[in-house]
N, C-alpha and C. Protein backbone atom coordinates (compact mmCIF):
# COMPACT_ATOMS: atom_id res chain seq x y z
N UNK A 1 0.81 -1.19 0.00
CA UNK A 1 0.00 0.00 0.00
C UNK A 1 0.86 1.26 0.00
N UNK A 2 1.81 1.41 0.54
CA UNK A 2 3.15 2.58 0.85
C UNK A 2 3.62 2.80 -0.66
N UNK A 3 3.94 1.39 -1.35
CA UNK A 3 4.66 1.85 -2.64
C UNK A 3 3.78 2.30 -3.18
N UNK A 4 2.17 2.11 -3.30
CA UNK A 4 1.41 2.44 -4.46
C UNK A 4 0.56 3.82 -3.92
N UNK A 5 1.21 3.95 -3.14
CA UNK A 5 0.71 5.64 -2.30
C UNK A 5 1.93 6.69 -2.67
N UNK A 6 3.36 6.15 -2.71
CA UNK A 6 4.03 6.87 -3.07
C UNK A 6 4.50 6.94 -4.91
N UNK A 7 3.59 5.91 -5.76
CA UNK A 7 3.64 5.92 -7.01
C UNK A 7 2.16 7.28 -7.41
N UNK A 8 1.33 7.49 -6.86
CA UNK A 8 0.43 8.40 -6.54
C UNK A 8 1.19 9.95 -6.95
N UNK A 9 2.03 9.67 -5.82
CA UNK A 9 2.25 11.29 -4.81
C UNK A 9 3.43 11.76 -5.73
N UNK A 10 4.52 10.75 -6.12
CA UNK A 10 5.88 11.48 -6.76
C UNK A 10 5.33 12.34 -7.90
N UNK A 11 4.80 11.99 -9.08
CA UNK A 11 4.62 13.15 -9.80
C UNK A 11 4.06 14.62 -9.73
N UNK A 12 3.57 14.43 -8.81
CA UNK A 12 2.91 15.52 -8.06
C UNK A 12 4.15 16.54 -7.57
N UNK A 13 4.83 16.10 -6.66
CA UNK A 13 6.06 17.13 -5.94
C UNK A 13 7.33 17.39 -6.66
N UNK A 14 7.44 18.86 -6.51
CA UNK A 14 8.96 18.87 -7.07
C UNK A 14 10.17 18.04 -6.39
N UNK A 15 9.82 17.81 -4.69
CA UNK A 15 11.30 17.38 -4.26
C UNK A 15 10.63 16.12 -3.89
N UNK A 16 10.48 15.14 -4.85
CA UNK A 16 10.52 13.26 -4.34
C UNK A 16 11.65 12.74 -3.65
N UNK A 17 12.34 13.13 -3.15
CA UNK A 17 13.15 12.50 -2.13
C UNK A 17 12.91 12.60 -0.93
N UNK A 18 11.63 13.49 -0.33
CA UNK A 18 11.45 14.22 0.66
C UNK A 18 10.06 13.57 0.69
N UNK A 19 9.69 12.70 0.42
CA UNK A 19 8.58 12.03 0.57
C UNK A 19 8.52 10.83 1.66
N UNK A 20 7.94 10.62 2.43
CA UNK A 20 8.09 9.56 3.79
C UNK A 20 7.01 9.80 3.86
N UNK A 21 6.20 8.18 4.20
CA UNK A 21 5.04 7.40 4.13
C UNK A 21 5.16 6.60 5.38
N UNK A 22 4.68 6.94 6.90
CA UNK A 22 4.67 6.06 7.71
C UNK A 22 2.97 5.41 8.12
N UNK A 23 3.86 4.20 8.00
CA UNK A 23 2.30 3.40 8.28
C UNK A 23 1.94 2.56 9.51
N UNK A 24 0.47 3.15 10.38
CA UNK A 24 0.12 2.87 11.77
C UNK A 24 -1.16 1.67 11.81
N UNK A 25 -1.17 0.79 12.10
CA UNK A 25 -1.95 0.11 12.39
C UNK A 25 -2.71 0.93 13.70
N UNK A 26 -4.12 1.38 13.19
CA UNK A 26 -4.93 1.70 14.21
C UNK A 26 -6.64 0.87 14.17
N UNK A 27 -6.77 0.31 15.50
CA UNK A 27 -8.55 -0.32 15.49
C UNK A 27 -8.79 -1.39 13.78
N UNK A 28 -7.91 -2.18 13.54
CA UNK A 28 -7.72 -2.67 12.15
C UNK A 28 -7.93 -1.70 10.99
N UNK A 29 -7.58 -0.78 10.73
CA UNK A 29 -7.57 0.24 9.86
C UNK A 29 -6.01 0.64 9.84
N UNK A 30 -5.79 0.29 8.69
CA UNK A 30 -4.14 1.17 8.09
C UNK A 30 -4.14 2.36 7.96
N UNK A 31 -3.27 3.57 8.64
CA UNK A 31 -3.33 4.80 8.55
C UNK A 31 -2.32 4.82 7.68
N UNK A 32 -2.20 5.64 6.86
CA UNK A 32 -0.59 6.11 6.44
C UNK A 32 -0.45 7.88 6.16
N UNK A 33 0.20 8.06 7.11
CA UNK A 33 0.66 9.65 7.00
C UNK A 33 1.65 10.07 5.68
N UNK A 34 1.27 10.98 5.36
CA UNK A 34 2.31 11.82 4.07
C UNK A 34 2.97 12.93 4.76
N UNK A 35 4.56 12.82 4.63
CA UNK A 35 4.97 13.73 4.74
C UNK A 35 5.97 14.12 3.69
N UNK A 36 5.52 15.71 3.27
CA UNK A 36 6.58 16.03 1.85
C UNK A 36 6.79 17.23 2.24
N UNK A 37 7.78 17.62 1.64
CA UNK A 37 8.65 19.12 1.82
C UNK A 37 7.45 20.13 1.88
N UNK A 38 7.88 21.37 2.94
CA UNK A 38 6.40 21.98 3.01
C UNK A 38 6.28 22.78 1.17
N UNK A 39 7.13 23.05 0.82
CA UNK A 39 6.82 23.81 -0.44
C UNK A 39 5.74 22.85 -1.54
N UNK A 40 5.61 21.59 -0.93
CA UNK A 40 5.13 20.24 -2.01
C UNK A 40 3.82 20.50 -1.11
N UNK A 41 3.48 20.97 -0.31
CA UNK A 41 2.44 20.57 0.87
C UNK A 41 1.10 21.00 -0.25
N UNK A 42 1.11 22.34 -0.63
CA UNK A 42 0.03 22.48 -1.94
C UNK A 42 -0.24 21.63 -2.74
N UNK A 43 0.80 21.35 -3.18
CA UNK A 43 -0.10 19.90 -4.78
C UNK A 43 0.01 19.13 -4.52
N UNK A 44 0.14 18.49 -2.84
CA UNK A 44 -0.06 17.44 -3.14
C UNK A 44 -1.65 17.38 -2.49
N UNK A 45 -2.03 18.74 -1.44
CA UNK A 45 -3.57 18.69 -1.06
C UNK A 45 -4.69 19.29 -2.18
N UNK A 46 -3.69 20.19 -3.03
CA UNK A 46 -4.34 20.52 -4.02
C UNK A 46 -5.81 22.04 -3.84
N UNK A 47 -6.59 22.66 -4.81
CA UNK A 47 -7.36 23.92 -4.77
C UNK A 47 -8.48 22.74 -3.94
N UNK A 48 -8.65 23.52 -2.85
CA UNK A 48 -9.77 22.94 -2.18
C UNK A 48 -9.83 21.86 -1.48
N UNK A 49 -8.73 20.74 -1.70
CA UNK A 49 -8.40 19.85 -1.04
C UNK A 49 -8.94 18.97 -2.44
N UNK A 50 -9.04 18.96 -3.19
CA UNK A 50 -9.72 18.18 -4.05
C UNK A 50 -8.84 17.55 -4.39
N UNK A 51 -7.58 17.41 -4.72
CA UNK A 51 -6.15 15.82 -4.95
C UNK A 51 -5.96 15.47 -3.63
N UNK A 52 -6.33 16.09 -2.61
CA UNK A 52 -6.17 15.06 -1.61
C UNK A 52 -7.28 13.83 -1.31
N UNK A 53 -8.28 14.87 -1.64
CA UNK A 53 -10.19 13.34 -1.80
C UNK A 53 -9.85 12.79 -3.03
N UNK A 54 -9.20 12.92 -3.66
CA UNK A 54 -8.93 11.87 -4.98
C UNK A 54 -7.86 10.95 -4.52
N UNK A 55 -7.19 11.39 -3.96
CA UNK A 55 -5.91 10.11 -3.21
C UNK A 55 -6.66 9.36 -2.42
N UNK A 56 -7.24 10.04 -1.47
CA UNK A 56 -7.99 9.21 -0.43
C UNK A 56 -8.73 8.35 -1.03
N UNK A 57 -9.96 8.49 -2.28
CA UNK A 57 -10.78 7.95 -2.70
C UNK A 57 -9.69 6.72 -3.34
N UNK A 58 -8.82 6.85 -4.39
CA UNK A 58 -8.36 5.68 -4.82
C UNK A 58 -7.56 5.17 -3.84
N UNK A 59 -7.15 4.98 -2.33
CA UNK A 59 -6.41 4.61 -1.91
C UNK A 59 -7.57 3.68 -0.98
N UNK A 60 -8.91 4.06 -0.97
CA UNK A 60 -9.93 3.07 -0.30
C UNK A 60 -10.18 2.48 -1.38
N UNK A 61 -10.35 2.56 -2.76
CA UNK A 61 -10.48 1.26 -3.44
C UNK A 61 -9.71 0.61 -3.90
N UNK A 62 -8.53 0.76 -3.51
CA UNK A 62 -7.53 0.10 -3.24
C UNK A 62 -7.32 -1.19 -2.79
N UNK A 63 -7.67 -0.53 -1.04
CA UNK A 63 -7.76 -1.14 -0.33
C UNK A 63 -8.98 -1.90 -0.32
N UNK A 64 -10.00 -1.81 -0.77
CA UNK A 64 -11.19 -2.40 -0.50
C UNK A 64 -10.89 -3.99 -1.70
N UNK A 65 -10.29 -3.87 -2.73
CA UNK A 65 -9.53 -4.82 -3.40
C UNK A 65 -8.73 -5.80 -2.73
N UNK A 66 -8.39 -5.28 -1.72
CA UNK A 66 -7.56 -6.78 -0.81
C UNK A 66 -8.23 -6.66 0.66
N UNK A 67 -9.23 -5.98 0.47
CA UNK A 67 -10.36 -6.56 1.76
C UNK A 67 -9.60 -6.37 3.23
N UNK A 68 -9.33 -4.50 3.09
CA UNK A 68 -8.88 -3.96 4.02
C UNK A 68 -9.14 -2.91 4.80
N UNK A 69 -8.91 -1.68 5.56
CA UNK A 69 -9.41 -0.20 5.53
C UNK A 69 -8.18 0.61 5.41
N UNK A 70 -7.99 1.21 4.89
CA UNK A 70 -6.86 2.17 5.09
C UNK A 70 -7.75 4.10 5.36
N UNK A 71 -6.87 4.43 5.57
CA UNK A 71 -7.06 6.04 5.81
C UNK A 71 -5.81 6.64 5.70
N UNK A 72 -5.74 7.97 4.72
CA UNK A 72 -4.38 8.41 4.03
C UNK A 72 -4.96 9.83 5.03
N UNK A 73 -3.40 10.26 5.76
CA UNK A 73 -3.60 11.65 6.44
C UNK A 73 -2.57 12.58 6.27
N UNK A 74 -2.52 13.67 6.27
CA UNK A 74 -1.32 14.47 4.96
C UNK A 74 -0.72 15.56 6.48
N UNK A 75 0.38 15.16 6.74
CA UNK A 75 0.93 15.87 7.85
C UNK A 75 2.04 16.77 7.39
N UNK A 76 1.69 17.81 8.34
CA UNK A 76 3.21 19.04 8.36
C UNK A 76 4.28 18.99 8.74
């Protein structure tokens, strides 16, 4: 789920090296936090937040494909 969250996110940011994906097992639900350089912090939440509900959205049917929960949360 990490690699195909960070195959998502790299085209999006200018600095992909600065991308770190930690992942929490919470209440059987996979969390995975984004953290990217703050200058990347815009595209990757995007006008309105709207690329961030598009990550989220394909990252639950994703997950719903191997009969899981995940939740993607975009930290500073």
């Amino acid at each position: 789920m990490k690699d195909f969250l960070r195959k998502l996110i790299t085209p999006l940011v200018h600095y992909p090296e600065e991308i770190t994906i930690v992942g929490v097992e919470k209440n059987r639900q996979l969390v995975l936090e984004i953290h990217v350089a703050p200058e990347d912090m815009g595209r990757v939440i995007g006008k309105g937040g709207k690329r961030a509900n598009a990550i989220r959205s394909i990252m639950k049917a994703k997950a719903a494909t191997e009969g899981r929960r995940v939740m993607v949360e975009i930290v500073d």
